[in-house]
PDB file of N, CA and C in Angstrom:
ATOM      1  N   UNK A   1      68.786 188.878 -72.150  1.00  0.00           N
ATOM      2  CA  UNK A   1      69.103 187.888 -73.158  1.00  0.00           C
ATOM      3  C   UNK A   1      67.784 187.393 -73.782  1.00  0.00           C
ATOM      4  N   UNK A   2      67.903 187.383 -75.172  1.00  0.00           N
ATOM      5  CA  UNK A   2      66.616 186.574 -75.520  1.00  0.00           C
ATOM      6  C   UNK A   2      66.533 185.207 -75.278  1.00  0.00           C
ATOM      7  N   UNK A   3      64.903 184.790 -75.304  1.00  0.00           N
ATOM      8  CA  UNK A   3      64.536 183.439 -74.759  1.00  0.00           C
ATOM      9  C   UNK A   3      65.379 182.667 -75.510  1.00  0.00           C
ATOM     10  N   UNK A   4      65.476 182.978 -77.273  1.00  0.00           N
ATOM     11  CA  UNK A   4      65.578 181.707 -77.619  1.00  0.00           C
ATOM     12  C   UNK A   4      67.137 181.264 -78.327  1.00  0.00           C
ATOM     13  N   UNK A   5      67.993 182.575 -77.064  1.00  0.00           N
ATOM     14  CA  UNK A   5      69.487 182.361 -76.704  1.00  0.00           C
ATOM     15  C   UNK A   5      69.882 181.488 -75.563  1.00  0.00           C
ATOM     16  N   UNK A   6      68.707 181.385 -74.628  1.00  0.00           N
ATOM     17  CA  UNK A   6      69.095 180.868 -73.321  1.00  0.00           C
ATOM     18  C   UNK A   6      69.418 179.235 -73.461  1.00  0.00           C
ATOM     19  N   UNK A   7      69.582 178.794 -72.778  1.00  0.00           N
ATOM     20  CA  UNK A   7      70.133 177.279 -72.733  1.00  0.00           C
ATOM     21  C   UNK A   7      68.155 176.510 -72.354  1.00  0.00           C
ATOM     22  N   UNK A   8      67.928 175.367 -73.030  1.00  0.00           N
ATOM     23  CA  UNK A   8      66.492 175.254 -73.347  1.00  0.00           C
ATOM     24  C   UNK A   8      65.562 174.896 -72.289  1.00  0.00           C
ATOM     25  N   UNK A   9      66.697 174.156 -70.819  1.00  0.00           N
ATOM     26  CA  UNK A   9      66.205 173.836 -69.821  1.00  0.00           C
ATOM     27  C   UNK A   9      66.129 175.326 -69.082  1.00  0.00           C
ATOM     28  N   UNK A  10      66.676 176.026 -69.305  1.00  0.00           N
ATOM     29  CA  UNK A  10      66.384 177.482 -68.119  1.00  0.00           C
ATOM     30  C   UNK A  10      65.480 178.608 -68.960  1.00  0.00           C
ATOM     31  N   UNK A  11      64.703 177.804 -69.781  1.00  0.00           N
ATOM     32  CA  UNK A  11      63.743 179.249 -70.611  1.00  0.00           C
ATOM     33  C   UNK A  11      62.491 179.088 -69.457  1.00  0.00           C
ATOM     34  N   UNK A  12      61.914 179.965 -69.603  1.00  0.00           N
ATOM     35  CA  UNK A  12      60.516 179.913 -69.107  1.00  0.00           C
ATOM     36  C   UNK A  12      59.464 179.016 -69.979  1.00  0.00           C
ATOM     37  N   UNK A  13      58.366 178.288 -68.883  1.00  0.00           N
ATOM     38  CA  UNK A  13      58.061 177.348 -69.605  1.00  0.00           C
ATOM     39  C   UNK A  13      56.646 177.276 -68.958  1.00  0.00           C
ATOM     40  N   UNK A  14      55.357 177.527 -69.844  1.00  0.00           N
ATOM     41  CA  UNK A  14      53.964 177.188 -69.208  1.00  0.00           C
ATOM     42  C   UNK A  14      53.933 175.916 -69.372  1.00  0.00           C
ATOM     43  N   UNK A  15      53.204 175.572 -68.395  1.00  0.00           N
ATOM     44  CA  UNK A  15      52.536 174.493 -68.534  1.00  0.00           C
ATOM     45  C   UNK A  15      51.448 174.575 -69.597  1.00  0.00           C
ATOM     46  N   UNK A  16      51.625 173.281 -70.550  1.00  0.00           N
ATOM     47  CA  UNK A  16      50.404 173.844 -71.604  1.00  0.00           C
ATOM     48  C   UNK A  16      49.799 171.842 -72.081  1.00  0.00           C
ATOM     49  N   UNK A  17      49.028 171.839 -72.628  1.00  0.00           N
ATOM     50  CA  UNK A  17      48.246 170.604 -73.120  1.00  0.00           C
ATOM     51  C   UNK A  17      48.325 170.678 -74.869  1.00  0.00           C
ATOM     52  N   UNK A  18      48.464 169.556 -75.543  1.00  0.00           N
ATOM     53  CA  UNK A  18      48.114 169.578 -77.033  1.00  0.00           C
ATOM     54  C   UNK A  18      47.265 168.319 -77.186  1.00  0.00           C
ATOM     55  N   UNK A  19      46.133 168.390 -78.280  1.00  0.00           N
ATOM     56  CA  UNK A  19      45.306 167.375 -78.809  1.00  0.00           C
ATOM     57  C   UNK A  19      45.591 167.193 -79.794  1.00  0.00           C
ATOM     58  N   UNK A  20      45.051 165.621 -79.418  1.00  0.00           N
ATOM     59  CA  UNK A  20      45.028 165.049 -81.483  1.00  0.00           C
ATOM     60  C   UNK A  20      43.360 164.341 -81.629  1.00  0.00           C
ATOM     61  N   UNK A  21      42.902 165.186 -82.369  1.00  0.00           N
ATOM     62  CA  UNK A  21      41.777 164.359 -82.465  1.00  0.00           C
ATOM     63  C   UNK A  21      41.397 163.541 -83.550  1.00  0.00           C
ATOM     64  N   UNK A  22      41.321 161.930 -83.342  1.00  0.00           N
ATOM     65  CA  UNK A  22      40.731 161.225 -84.439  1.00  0.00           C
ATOM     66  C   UNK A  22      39.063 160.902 -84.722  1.00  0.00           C
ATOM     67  N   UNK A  23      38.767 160.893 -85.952  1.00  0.00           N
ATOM     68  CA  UNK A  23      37.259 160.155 -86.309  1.00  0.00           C
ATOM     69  C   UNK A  23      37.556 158.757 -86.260  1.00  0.00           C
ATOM     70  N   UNK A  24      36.229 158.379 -86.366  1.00  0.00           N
ATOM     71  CA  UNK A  24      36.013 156.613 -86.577  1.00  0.00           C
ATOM     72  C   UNK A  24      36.787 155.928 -88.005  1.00  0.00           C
ATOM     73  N   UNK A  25      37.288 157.267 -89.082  1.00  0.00           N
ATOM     74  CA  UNK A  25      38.185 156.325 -89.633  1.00  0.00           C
ATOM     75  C   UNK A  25      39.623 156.395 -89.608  1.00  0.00           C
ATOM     76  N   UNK A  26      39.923 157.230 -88.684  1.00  0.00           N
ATOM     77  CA  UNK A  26      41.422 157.544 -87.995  1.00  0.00           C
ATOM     78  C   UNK A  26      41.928 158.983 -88.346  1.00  0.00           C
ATOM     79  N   UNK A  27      41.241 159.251 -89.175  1.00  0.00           N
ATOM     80  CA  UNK A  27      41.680 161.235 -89.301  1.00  0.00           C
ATOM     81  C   UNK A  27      42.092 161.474 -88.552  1.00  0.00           C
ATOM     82  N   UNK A  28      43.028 162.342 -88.488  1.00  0.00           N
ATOM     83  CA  UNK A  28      43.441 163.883 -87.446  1.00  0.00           C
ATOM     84  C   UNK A  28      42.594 165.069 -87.689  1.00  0.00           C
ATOM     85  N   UNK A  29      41.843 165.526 -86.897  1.00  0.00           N
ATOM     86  CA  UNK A  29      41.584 166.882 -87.005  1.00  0.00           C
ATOM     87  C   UNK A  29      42.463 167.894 -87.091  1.00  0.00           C
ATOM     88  N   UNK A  30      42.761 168.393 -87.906  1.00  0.00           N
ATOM     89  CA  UNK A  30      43.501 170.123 -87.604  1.00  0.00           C
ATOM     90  C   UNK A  30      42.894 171.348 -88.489  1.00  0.00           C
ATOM     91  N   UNK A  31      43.101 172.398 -87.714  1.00  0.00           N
ATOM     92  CA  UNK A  31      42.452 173.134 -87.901  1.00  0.00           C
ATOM     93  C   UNK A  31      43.335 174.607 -88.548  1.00  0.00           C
ATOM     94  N   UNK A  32      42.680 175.072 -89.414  1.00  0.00           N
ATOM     95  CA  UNK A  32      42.871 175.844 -89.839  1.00  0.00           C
ATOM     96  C   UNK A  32      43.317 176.982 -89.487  1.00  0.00           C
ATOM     97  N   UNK A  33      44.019 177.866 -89.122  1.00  0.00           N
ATOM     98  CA  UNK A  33      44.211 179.223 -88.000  1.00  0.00           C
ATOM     99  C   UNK A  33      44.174 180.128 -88.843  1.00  0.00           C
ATOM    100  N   UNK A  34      43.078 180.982 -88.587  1.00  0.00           N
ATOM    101  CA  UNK A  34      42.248 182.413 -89.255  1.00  0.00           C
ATOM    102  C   UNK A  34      43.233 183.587 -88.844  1.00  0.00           C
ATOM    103  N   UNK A  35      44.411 183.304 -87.751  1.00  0.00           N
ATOM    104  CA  UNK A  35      44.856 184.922 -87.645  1.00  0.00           C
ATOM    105  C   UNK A  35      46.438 185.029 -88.012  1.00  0.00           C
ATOM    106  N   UNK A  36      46.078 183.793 -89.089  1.00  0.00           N
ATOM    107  CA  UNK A  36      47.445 184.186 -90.227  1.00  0.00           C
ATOM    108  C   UNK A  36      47.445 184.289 -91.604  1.00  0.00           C
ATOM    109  N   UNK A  37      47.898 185.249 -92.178  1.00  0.00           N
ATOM    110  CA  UNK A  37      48.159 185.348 -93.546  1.00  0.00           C
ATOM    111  C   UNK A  37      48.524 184.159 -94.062  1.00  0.00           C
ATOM    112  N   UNK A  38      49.372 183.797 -93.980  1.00  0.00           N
ATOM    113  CA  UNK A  38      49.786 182.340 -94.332  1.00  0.00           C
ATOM    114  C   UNK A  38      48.831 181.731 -94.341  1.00  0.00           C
ATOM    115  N   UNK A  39      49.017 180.034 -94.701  1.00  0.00           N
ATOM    116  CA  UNK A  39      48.204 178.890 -94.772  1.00  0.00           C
ATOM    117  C   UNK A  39      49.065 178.088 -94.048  1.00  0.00           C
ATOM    118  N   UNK A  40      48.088 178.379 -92.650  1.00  0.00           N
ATOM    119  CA  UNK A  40      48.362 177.622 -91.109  1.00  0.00           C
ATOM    120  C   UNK A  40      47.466 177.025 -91.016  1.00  0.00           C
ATOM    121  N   UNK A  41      48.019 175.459 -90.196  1.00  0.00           N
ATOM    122  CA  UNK A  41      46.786 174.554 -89.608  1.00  0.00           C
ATOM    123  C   UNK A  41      47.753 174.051 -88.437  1.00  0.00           C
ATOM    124  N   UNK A  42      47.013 173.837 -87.823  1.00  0.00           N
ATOM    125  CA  UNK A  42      47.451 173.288 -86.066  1.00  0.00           C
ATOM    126  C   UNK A  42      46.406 172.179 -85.116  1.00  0.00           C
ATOM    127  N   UNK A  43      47.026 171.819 -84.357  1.00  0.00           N
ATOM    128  CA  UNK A  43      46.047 170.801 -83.449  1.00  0.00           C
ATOM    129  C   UNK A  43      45.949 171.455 -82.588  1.00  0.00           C
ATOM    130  N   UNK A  44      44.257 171.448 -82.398  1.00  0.00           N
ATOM    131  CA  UNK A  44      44.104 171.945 -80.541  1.00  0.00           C
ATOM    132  C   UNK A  44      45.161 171.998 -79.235  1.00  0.00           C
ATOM    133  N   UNK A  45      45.207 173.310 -79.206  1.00  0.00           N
ATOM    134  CA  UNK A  45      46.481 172.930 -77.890  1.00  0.00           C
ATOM    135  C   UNK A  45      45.799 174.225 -77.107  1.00  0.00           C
ATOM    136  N   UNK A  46      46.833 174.325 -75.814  1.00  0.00           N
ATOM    137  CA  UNK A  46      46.746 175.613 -74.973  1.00  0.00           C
ATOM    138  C   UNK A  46      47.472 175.430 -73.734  1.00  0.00           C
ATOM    139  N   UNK A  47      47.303 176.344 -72.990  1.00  0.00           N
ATOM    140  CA  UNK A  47      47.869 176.762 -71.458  1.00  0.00           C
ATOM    141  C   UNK A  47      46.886 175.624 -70.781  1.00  0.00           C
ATOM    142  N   UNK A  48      48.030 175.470 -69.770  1.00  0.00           N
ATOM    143  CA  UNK A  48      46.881 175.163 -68.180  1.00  0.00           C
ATOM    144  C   UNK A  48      46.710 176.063 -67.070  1.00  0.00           C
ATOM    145  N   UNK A  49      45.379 177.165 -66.905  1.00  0.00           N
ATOM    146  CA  UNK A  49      45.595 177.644 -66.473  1.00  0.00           C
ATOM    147  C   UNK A  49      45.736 177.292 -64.704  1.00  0.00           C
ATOM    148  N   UNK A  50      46.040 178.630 -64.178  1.00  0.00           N
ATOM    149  CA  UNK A  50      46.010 178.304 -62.616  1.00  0.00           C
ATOM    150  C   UNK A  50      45.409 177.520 -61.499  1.00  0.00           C
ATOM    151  N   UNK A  51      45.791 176.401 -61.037  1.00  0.00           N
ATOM    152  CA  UNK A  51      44.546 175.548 -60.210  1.00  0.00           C
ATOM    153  C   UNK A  51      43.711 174.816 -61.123  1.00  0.00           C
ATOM    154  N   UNK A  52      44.491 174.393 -62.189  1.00  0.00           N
ATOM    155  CA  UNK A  52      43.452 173.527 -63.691  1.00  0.00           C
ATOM    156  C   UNK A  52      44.340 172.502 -63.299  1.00  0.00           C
ATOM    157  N   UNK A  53      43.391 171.257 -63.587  1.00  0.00           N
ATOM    158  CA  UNK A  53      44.057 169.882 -64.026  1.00  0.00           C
ATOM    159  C   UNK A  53      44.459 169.718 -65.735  1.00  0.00           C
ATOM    160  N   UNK A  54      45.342 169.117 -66.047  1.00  0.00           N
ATOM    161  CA  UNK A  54      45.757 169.271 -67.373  1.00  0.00           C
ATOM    162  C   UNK A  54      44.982 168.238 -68.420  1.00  0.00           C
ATOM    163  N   UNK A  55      43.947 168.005 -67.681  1.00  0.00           N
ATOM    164  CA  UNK A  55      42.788 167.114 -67.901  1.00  0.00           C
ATOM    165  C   UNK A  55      41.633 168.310 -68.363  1.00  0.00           C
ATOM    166  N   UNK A  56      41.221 168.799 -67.570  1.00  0.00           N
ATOM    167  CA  UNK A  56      40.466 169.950 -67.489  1.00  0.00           C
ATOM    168  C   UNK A  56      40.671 170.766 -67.920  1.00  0.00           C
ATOM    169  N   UNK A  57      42.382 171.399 -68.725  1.00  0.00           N
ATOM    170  CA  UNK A  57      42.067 172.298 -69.537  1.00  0.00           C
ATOM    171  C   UNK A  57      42.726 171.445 -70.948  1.00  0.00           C
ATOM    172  N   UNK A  58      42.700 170.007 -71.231  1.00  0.00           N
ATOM    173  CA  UNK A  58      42.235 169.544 -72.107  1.00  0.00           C
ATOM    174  C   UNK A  58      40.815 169.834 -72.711  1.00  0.00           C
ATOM    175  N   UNK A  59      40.091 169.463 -72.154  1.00  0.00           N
ATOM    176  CA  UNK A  59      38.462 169.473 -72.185  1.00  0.00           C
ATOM    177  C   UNK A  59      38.517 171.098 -72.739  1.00  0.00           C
ATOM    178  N   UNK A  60      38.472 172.014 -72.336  1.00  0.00           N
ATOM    179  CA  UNK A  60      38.238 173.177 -72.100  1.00  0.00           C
ATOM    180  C   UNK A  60      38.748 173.671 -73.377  1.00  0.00           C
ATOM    181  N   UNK A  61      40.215 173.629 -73.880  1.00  0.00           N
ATOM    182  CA  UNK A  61      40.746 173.946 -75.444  1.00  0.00           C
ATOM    183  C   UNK A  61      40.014 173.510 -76.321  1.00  0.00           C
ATOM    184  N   UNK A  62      39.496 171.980 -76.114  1.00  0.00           N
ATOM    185  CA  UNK A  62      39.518 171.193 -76.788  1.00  0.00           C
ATOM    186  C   UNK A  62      38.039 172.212 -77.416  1.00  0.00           C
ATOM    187  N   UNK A  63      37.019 172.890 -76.800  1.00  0.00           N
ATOM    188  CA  UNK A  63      35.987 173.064 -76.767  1.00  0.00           C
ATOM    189  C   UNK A  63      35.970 174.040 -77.115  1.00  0.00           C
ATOM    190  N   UNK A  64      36.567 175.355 -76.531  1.00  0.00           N
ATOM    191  CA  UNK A  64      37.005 176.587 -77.078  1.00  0.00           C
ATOM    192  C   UNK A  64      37.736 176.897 -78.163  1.00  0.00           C
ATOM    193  N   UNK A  65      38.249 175.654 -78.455  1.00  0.00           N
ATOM    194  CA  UNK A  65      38.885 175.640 -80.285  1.00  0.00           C
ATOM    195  C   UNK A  65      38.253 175.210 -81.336  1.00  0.00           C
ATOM    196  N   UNK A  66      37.526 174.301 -81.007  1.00  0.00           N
ATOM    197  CA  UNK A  66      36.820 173.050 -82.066  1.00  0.00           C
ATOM    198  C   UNK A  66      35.056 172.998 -81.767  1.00  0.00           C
ATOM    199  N   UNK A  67      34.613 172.976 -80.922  1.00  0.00           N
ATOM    200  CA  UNK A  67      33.527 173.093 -80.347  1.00  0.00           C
ATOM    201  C   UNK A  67      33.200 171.864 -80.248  1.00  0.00           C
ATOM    202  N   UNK A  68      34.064 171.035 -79.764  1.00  0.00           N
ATOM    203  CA  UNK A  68      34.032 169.659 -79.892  1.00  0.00           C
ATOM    204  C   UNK A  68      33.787 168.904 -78.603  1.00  0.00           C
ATOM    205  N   UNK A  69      32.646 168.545 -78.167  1.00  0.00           N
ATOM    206  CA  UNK A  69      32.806 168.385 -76.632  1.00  0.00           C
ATOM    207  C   UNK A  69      31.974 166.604 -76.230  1.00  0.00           C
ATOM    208  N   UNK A  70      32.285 165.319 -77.260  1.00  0.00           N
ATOM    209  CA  UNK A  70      31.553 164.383 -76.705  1.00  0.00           C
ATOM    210  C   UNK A  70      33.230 163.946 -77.810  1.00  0.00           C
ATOM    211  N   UNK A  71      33.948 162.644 -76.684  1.00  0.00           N
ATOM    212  CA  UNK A  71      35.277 162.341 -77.423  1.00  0.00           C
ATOM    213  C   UNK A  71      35.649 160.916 -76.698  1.00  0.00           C
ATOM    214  N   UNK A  72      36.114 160.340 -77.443  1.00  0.00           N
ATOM    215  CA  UNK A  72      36.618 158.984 -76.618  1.00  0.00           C
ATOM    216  C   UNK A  72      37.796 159.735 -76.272  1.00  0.00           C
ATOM    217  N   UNK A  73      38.581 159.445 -74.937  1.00  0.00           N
ATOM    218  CA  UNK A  73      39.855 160.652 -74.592  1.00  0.00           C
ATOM    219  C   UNK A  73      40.844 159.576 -74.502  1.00  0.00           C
ATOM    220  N   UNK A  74      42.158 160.165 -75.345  1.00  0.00           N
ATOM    221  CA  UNK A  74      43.539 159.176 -75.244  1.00  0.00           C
ATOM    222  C   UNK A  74      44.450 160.522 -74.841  1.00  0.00           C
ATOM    223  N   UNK A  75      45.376 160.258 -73.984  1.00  0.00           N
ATOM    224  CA  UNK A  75      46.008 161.295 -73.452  1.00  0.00           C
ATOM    225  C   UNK A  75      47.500 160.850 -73.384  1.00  0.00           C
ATOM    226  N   UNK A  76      48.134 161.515 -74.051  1.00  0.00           N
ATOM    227  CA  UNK A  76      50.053 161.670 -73.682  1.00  0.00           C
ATOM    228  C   UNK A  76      50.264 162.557 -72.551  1.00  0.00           C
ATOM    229  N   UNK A  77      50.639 161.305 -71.783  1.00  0.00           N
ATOM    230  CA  UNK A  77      50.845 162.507 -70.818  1.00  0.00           C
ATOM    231  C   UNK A  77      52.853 162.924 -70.807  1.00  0.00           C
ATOM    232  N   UNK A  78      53.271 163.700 -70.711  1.00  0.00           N
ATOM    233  CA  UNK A  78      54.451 163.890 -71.528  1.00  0.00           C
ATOM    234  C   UNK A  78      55.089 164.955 -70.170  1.00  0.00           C
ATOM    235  N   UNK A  79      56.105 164.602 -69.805  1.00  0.00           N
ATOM    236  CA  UNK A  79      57.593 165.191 -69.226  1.00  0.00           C
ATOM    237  C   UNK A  79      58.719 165.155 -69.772  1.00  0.00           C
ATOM    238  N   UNK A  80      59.570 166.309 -69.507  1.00  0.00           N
ATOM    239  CA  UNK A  80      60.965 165.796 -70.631  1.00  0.00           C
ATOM    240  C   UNK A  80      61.545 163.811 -70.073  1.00  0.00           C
ATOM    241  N   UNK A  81      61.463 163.605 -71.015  1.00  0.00           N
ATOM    242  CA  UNK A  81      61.807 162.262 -71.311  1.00  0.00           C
ATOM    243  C   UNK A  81      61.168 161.423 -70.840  1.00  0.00           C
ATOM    244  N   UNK A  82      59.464 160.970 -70.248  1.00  0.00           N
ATOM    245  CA  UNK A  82      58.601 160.779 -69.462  1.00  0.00           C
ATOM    246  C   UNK A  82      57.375 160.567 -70.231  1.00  0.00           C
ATOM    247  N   UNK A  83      57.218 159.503 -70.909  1.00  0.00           N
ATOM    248  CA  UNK A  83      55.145 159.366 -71.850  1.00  0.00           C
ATOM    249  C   UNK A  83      55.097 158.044 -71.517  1.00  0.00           C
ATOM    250  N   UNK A  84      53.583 158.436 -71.328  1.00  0.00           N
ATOM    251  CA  UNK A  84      52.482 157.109 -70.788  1.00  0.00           C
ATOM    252  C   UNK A  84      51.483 157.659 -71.880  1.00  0.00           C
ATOM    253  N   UNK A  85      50.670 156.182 -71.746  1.00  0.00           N
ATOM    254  CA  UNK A  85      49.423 156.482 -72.535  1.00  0.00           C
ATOM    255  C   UNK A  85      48.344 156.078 -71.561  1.00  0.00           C
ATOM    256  N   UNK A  86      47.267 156.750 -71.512  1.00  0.00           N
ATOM    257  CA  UNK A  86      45.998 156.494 -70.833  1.00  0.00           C
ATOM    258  C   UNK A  86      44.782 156.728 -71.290  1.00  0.00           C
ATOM    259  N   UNK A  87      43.471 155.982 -71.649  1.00  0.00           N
ATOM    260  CA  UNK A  87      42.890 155.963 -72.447  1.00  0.00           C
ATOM    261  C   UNK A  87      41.674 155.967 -71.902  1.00  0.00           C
ATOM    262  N   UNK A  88      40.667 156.773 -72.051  1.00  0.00           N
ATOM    263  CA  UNK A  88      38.897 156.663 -71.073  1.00  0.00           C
ATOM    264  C   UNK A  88      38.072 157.182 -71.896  1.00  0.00           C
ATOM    265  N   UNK A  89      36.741 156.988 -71.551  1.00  0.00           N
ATOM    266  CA  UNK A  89      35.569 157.380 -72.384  1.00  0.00           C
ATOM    267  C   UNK A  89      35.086 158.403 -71.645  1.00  0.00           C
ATOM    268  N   UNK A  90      35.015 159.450 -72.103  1.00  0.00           N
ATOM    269  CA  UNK A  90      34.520 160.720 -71.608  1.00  0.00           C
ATOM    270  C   UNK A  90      33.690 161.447 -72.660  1.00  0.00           C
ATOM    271  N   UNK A  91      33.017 162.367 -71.608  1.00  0.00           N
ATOM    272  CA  UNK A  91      31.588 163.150 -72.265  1.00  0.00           C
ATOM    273  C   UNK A  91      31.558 164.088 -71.591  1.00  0.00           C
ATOM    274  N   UNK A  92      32.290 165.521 -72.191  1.00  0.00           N
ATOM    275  CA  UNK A  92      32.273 166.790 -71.997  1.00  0.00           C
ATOM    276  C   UNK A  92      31.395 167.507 -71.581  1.00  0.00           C
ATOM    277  N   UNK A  93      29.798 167.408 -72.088  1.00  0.00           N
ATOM    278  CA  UNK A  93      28.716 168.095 -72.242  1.00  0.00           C
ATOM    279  C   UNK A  93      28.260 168.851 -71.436  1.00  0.00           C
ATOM    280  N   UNK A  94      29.053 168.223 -69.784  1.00  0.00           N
ATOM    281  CA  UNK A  94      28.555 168.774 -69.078  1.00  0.00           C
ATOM    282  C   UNK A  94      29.220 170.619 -68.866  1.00  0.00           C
TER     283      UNK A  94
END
């Protein structure tokens, strides 16, 4: 059966992270995506991979997409029907 016949709670489902990044005058960053014909733009997102905190492969997309690695960090943290907000000053660089 295809995935996107199945009923939405029994599809297969990675665990994955999405960003929103703002400047100091509230912008969103999004970014442009080079491996479409179309005129695509998207927010930093990705997988978490294996034995990753979803913290850590925040950081990690965030860096491998944007090259963006010094951020005040606000985080959704999100389950079906489940958001908090949590908010820290962090510095990637390392």
């Amino acid at each position: 059966m295809p995935i996107t016949k199945m009923p939405l709670l029994e599809r297969p489902y990675r665990s994955c992270v999405g960003l929103m990044v703002f400047n100091k005058l509230g912008q969103v960053f999004c970014g442009q995506r080079l491996d479409n014909k179309a005129e695509a733009w998207q927010l930093p997102q990705g997988g978490i991979d294996d034995g990753e905190l979803a913290i850590e492969a925040g950081f990690r997309e965030l860096k491998e997409e944007t090259s963006i690695v010094n951020v005040d960090w606000m985080i959704y943290k999100c389950s079906w029907g489940l958001f908090g907000l949590i908010t820290k000053q962090m510095n990637t660089s390392n």
